[in-house]
Protein backbone atom coordinates (compact mmCIF):
# COMPACT_ATOMS: atom_id res chain seq x y z
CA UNK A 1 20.53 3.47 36.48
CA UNK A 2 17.16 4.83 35.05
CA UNK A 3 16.48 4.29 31.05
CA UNK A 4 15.12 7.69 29.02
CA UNK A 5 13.79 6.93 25.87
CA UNK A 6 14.70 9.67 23.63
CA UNK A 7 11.27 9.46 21.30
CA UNK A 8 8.37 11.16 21.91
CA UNK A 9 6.44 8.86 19.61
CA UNK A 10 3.59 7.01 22.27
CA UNK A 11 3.53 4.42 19.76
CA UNK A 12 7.19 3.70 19.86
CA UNK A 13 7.53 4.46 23.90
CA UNK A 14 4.28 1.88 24.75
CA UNK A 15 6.63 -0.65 22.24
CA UNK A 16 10.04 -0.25 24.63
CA UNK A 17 7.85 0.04 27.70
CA UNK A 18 6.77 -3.45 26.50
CA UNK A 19 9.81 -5.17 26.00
CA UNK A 20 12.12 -4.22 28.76
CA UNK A 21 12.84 -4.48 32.18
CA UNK A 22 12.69 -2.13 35.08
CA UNK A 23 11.67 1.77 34.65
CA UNK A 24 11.69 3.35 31.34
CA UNK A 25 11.30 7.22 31.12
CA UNK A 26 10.14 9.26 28.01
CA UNK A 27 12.69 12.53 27.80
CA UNK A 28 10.03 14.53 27.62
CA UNK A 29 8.72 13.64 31.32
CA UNK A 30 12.09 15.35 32.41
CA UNK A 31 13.01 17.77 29.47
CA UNK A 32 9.45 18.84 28.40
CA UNK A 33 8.61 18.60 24.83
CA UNK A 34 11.72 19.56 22.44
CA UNK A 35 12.66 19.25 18.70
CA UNK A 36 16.11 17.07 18.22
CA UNK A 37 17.29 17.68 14.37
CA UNK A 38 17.66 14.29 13.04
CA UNK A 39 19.79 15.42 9.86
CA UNK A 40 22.36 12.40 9.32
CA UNK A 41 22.02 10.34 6.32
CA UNK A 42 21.40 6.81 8.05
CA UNK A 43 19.31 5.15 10.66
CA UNK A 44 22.51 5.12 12.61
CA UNK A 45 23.58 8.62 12.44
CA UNK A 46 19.67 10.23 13.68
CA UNK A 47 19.12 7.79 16.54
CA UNK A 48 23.13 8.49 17.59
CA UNK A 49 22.21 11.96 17.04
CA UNK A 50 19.12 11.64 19.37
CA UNK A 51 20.32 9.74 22.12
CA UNK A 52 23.72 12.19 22.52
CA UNK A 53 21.44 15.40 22.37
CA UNK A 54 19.19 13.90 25.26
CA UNK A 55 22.13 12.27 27.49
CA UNK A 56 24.09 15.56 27.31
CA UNK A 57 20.83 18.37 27.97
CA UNK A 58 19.68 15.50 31.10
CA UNK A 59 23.35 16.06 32.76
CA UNK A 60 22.68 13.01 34.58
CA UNK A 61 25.55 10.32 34.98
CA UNK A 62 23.49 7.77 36.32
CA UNK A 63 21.04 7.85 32.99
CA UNK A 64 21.39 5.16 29.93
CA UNK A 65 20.02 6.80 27.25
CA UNK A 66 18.05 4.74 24.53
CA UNK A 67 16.84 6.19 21.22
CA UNK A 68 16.05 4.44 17.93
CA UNK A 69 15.61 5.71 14.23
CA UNK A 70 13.21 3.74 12.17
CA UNK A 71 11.58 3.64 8.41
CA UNK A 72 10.25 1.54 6.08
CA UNK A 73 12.42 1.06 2.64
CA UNK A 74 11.08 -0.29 -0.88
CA UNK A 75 13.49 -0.96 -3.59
CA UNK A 76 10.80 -0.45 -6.23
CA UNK A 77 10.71 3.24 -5.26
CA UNK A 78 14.41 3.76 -4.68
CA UNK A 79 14.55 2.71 -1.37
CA UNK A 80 12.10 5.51 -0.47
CA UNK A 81 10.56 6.43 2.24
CA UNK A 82 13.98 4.81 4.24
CA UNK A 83 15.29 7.89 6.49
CA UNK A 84 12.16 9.73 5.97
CA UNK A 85 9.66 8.02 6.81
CA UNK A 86 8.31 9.98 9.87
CA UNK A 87 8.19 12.97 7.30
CA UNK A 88 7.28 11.13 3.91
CA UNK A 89 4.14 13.26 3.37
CA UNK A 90 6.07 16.71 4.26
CA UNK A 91 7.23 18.15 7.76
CA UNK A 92 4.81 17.54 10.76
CA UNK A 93 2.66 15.25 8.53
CA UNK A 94 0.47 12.72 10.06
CA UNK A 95 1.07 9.02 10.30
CA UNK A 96 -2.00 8.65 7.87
CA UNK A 97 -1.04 10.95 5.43
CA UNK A 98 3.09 9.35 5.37
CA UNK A 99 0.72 6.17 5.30
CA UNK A 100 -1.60 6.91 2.08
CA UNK A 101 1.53 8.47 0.17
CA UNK A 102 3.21 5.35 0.27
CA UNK A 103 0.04 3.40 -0.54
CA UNK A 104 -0.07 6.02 -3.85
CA UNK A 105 3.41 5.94 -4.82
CA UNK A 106 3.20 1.86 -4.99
CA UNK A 107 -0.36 2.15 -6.94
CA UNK A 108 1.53 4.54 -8.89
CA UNK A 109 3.85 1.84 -10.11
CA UNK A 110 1.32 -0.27 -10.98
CA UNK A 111 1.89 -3.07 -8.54
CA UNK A 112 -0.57 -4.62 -5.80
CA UNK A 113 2.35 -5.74 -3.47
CA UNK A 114 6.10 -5.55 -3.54
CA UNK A 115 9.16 -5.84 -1.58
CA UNK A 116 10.16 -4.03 1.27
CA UNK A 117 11.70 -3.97 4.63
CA UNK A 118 11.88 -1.71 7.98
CA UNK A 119 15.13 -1.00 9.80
CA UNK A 120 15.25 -0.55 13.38
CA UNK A 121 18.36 1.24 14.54
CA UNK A 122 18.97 1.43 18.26
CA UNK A 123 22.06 4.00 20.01
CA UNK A 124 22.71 4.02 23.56
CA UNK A 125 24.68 6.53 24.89
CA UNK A 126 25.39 6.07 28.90
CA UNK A 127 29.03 7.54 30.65
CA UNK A 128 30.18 3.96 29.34
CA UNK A 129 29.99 5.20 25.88
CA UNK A 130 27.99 4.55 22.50
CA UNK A 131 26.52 1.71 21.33
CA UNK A 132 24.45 0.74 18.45
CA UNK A 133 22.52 -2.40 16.99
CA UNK A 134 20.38 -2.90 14.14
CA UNK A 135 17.00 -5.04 13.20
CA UNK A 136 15.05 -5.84 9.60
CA UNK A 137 12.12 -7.01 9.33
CA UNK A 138 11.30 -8.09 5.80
CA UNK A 139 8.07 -8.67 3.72
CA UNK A 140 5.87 -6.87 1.36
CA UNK A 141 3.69 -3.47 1.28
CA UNK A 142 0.34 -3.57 -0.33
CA UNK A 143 -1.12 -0.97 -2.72
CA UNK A 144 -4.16 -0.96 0.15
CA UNK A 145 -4.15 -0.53 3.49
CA UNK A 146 -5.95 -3.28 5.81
CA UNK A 147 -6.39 -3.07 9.95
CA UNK A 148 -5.88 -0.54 13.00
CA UNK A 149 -4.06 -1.74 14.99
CA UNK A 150 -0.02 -0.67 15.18
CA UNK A 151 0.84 2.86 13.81
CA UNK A 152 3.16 4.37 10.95
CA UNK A 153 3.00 1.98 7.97
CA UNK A 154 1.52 -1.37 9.92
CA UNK A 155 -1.60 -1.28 7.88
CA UNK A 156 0.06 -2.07 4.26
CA UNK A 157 2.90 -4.16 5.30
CA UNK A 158 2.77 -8.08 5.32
CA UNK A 159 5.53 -9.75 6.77
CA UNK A 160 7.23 -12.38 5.19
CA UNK A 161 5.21 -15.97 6.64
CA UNK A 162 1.73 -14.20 7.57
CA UNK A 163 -0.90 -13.42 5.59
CA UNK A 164 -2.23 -10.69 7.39
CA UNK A 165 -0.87 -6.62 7.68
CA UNK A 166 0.99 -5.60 10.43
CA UNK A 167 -2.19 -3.48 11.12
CA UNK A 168 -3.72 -7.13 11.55
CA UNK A 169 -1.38 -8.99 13.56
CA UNK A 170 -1.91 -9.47 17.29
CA UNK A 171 1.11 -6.97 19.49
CA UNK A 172 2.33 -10.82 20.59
CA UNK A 173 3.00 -11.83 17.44
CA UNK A 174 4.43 -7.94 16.65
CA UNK A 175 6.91 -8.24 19.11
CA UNK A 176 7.93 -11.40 18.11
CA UNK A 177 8.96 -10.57 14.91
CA UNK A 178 9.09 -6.87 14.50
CA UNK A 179 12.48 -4.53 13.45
CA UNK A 180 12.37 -2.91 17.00
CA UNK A 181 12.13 -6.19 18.94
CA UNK A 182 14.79 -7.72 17.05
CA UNK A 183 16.77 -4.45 17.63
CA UNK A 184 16.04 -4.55 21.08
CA UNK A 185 17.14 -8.35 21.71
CA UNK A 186 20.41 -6.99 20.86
CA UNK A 187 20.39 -3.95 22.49
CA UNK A 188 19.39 -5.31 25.94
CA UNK A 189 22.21 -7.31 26.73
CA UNK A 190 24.34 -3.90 27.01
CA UNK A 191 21.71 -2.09 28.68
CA UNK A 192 21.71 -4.98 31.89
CA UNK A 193 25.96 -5.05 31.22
CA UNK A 194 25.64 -0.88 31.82
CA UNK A 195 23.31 -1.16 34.90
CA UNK A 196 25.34 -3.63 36.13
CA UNK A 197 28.22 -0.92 36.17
C-alpha cells in the first residue's frame, strides 16, 4: 500500500520523507496542485479534513492517506497563532511574514521570551478507517529571530533543554525532539498495522 502525504508544504513532505519507511507520495504528484479548505476549529478537525478530501478525490483502495495540521500556540497572546499559523500574517502570506508577526506581537507585549508550544496533529484515513495521534513540543519563542535552517516559526523558538532556536538546531536533533516526529512515532505503528492488511 503506497503512502500520499496530503501537504503540499516541501518543508513538511522532506520532514515525513525523513522519518518513514518505504515510498511516500506528495498528493499533488497524482492530483496536481489543489486547495483543501481547512475550516475546523482544531488541529484534529483540518488534518481529518485533509486526509478524507485526498483519500476520497485519489479513488484508490490500496492508498493510506497521511496528512497533519500543525501551529505554534503562546498563552501570552491567547493561544494565538494555534490553528492559524500557516495564515497568521493574512491568506497566502509567506512563512517570513507569519514569522515576523509573531516576533512583533511578542515585542509588542514587552517580553524577550515566553512560553509556547507546537502541536502536531496527524489523521490517517486508509479503507481501514480514521486514525489520529497528537505531538507537543514545548519551549519558548523569542522576541528575535536567530538561524536558517527549518521553516515556519524555527527561527524564534527554543525548545525546552537547548539553548539554541529551532532555526539553529541540527535536522538530527529536530527529529529527535520535534511535534511532528513525536506525532509520527505514534502514527507509524498503524501505518505498518494497515500495510500489513
Amino acid at each position: 500500500m503506497k503512502i500520499v502525504l496530503a501537504t503540499g508544504n516541501k518543508g513538511k513532505l522532506r520532514e515525513f520523507k525523513n522519518m518513514c519507511e518505504g515510498e511516500v507520495i506528495a498528493f499533488s504528484e497524482i492530483l496536481g496542485e489543489m486547495e483543501i479548505v481547512e475550516d475546523a476549529d482544531t488541529f484534529k478537525g483540518n488534518a481529518l479534513i485533509k486526509a478524507r478530501t485526498i483519500y476520497e478525490k485519489l479513488q484508490d483502495e490500496n492508498a493510506i492517506v497521511v496528512s497533519d495540521d500543525s501551529g505554534i500556540s503562546v498563552p501570552l497572546l491567547g493561544g494565538a497563532p494555534g490553528i492559524y499559523s500557516a495564515r497568521y500574517a493574512g491568506e497566502g502570506a509567506t512563512d517570513k511574514e507569519n514569522l515576523y508577526k509573531l516576533v512583533d506581537a511578542v515585542k509588542a507585549k514587552g517580553v524577550e521570551k515566553t512560553p509556547a508550544y507546537y502541536t502536531a496533529s496527524i489523521a490517517i484515513v486508509s479503507q481501514y478507517g480514521e486514525y489520529t495521534v497528537h505531538g507537543w513540543m514545548h519551549g519558548d519563542v523569542l522576541a528575535t529571530t536567530r538561524g536558517e535552517k527549518g521553516f515556519g516559526y524555527d527561527p524564534m523558538f527554543v525548545p525546552y533543554g537547548y539553548e539554541e532556536t529551532l532555526g539553529e538546531l541540527d535536522d538530527e536533533v529536530k527529529k529527535e525532539i520535534s511535534h511532528r516526529a513525536k506525532a509520527l512515532a505514534l502514527a507509524k505503528p498503524i501505518i505498518k498495522m494497515l500495510q500489513r492488511r
